[in-house]
Protein backbone atom coordinates (compact mmCIF):
# COMPACT_ATOMS: atom_id res chain seq x y z
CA UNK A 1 105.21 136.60 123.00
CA UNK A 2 106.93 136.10 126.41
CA UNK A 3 103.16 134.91 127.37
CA UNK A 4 102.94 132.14 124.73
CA UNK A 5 106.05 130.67 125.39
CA UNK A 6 105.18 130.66 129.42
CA UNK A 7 102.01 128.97 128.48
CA UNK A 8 103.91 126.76 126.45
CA UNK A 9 106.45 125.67 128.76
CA UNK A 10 103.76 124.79 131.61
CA UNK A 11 101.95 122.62 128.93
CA UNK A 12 104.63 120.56 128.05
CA UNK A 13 105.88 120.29 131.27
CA UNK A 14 102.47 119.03 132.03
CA UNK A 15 102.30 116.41 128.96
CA UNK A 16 105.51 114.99 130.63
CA UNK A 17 105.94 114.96 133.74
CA UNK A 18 105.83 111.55 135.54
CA UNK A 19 107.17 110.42 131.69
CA UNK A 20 110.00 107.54 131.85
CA UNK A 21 112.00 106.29 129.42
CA UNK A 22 110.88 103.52 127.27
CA UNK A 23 114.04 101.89 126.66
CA UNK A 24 113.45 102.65 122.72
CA UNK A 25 116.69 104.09 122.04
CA UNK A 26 116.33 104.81 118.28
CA UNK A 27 113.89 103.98 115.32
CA UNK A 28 114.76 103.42 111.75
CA UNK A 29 112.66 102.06 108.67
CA UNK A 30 113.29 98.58 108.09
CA UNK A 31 113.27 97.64 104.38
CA UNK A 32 110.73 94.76 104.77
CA UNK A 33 108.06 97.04 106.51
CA UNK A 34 104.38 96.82 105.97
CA UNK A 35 102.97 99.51 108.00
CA UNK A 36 101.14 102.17 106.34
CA UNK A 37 98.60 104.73 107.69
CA UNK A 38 95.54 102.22 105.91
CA UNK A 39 96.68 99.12 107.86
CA UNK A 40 98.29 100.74 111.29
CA UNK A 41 98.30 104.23 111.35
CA UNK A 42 94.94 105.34 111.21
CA UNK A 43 93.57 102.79 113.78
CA UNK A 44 96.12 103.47 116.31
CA UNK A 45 95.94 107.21 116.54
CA UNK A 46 92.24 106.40 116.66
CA UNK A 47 92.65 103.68 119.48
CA UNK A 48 95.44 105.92 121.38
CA UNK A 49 95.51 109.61 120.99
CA UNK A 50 92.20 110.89 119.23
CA UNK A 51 90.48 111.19 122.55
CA UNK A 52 92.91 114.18 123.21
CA UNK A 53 94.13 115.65 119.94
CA UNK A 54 91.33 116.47 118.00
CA UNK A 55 91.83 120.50 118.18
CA UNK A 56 94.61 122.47 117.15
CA UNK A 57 95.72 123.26 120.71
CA UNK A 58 96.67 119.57 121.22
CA UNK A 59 98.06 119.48 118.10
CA UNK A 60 95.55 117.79 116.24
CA UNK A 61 96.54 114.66 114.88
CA UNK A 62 93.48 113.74 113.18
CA UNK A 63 95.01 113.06 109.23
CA UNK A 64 97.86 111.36 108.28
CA UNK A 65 98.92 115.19 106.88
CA UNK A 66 99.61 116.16 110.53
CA UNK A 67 100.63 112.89 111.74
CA UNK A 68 103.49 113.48 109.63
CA UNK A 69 103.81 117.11 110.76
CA UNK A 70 104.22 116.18 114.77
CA UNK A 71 106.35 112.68 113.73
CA UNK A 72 109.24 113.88 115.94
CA UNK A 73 106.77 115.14 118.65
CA UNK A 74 105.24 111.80 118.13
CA UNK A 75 108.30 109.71 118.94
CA UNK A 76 109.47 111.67 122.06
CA UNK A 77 106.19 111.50 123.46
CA UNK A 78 105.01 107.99 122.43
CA UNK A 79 108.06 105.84 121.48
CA UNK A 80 110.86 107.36 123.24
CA UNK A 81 109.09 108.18 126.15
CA UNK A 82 105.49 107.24 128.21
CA UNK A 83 104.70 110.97 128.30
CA UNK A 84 101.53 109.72 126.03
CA UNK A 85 99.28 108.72 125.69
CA UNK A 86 98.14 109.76 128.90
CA UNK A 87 96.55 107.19 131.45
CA UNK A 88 97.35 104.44 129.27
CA UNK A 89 99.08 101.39 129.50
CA UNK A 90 100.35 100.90 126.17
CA UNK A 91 102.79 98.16 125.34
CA UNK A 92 106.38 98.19 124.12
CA UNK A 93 105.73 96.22 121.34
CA UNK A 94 103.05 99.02 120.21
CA UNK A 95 105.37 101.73 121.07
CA UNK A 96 107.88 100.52 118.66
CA UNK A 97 105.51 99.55 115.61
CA UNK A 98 104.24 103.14 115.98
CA UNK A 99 107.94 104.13 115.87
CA UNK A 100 108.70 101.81 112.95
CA UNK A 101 105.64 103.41 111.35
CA UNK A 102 106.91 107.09 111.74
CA UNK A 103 110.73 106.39 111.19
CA UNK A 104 109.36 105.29 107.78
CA UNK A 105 107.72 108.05 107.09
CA UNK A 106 104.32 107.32 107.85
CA UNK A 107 103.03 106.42 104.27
């Protein structure tokens, strides 16, 4: 056990180190949103984090099932944070639709 969590502590120090804030201070679910995993979701994990988590050890985030799973992982690593995705310049504006998406549940 004390093993796992070691190993688990140097990976996510690893997935966030060098990670600043993204000035995203909180997301909610505005009433008028659009965004569902059809028209969003599915094309940006595909664009932005399938290169990485496809396996279980990343966590995998390859359905919407376990998108929905990881949402708070999601935000603090993507939205809240630059932690991920890794080597990638990816836009405010992006950070907070994926946010939007997630806040409302990710239908």
């Amino acid at each position: 056990m004390f093993r796992f969590a070691s190993i688990l502590a140097v990976a996510l120090v690893a997935c966030t180190s060098g990670a600043q804030s993204t000035g995203i201070a909180e997301v909610s679910c505005p009433t008028d949103s659009t965004l569902t995993y059809a028209n969003f979701g599915s094309a940006f994990m595909t664009g932005n984090c399938l290169s990485c988590h496809t396996s279980k050890a990343s966590p995998a985030l390859t359905s919407q099932g376990q998108i929905k799973v990881n949402a708070s992982r999601i935000l603090d690593a993507a939205v809240y944070t630059t932690a991920m995705p890794q080597d990638s310049n990816m836009a405010v504006a992006e950070r907070e639709m994926l946010g939007e998406w997630l806040a409302c549940g990710a239908p």
